[in-house]
Protein backbone atom coordinates (compact mmCIF):
# COMPACT_ATOMS: atom_id res chain seq x y z
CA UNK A 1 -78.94 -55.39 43.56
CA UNK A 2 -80.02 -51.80 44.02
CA UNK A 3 -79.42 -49.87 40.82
CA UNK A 4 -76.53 -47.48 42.86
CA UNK A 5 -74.53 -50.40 44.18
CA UNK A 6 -74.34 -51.67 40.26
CA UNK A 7 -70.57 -51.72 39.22
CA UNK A 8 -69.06 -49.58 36.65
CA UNK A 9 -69.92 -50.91 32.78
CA UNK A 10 -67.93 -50.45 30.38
CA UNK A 11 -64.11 -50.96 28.77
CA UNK A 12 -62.29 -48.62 29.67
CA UNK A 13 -62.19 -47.91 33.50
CA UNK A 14 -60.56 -45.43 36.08
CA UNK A 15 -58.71 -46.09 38.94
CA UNK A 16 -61.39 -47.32 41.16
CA UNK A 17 -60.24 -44.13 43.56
CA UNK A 18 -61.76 -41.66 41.16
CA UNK A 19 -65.28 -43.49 41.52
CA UNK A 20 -65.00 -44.06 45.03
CA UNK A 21 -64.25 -40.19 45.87
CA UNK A 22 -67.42 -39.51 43.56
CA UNK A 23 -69.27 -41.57 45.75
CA UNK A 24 -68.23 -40.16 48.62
CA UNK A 25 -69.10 -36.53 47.21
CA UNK A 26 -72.34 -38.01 46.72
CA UNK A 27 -72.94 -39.02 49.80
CA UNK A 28 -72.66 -35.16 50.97
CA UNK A 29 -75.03 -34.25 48.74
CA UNK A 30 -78.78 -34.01 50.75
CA UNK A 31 -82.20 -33.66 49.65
CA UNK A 32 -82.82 -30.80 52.09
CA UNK A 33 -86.57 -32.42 53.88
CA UNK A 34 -84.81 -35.69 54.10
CA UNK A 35 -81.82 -36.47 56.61
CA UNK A 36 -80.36 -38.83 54.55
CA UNK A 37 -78.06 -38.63 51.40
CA UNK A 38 -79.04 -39.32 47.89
CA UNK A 39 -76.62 -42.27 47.80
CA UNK A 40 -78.48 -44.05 50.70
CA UNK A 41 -81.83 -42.97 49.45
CA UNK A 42 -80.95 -44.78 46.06
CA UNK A 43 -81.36 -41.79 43.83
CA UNK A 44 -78.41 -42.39 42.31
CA UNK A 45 -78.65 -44.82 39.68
CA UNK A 46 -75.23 -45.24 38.01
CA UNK A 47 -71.95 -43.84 38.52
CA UNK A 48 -69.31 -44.63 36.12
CA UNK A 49 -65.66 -43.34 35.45
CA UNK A 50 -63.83 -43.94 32.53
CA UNK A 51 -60.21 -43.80 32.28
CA UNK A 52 -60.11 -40.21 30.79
CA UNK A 53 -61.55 -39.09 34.06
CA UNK A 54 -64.56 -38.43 32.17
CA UNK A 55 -67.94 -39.50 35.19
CA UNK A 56 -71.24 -40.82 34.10
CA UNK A 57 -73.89 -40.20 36.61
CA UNK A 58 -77.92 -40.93 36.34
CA UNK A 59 -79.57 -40.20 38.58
CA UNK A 60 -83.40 -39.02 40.00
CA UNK A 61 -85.44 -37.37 42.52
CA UNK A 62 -88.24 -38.65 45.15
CA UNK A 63 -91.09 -37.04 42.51
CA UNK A 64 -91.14 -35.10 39.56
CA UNK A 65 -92.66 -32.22 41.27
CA UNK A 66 -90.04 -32.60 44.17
CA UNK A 67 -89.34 -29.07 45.35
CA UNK A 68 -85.31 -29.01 44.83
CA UNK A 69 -85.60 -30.44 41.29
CA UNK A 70 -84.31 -27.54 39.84
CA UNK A 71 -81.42 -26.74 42.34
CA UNK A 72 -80.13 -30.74 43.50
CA UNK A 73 -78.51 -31.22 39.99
CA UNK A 74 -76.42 -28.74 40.23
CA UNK A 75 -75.59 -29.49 43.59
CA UNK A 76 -74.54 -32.67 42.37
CA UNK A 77 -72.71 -31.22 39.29
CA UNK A 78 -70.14 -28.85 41.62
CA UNK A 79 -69.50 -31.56 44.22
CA UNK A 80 -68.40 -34.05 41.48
CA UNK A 81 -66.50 -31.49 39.51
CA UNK A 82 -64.44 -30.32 42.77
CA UNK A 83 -62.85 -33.49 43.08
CA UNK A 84 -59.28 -34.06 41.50
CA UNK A 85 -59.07 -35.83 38.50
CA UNK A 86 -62.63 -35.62 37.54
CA UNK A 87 -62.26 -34.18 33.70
CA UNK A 88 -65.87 -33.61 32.59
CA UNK A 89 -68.93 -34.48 33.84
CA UNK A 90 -71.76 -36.17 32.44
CA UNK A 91 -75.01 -36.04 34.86
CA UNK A 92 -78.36 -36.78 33.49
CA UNK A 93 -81.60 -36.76 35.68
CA UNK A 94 -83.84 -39.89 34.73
CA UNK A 95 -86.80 -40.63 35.76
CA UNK A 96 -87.02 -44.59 34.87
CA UNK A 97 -87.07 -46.92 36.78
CA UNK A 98 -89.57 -44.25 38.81
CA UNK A 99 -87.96 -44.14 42.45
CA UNK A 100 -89.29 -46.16 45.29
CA UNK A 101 -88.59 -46.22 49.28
CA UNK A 102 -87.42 -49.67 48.45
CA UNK A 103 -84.13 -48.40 46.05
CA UNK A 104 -82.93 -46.84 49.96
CA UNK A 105 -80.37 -48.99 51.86
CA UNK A 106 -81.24 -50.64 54.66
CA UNK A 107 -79.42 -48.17 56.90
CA UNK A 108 -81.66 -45.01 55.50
CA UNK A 109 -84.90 -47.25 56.07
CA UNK A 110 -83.77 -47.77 59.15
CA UNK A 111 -82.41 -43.45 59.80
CA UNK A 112 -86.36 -42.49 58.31
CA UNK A 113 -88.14 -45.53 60.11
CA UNK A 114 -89.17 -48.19 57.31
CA UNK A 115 -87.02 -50.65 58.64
């Protein structure tokens, strides 16, 4: 299982709504030189909601030195804290397990031709 498509852990759980509209704002979210979202390109590695409306989200970049490192975060940050019900926000960038072409799903191999 790719680390994104991992359930949420934890007790105490939203609505599975809330998470599935943060995933969705995710998947608007683009690393500008790549056509493909950070949800299909497996840079997000958790996403959890807990029934306060409180969101958990890891999550990493291509490279260290990738050149939106400093502005994709925050990208990130205002989608997830536009969306109704979201209550606080709780996004940290990791860089463990290091990212990989093979975290992408099969449809972005396919969009960037590695399929």
């Amino acid at each position: 299982m790719k680390p994104s498509s991992r359930p949420p852990s934890g007790e105490d759980k939203a609505e599975p709504n809330l998470r599935d509209k943060v995933i969705a704002a995710l998947k608007t979210v683009y690393d500008p030189e790549i056509p493909v979202d950070i949800w299909e390109l497996g840079l997000v590695y958790r996403v959890d909601v807990d029934k306060n409306g409180v969101v958990t989200v890891d999550m990493t970049l291509t490279s260290p030195a990738c050149p939106v490192a400093g502005s994709l975060p925050a990208t990130v940050e205002n989608r997830i804290r536009e969306i109704d019900g979201v209550k606080d926000l709780r996004l940290a960038l990791v860089w463990e397990p290091a990212w990989n072409p093979k975290m992408m799903s099969e449809a972005a191999r396919l969009t960037l031709g590695f399929g």
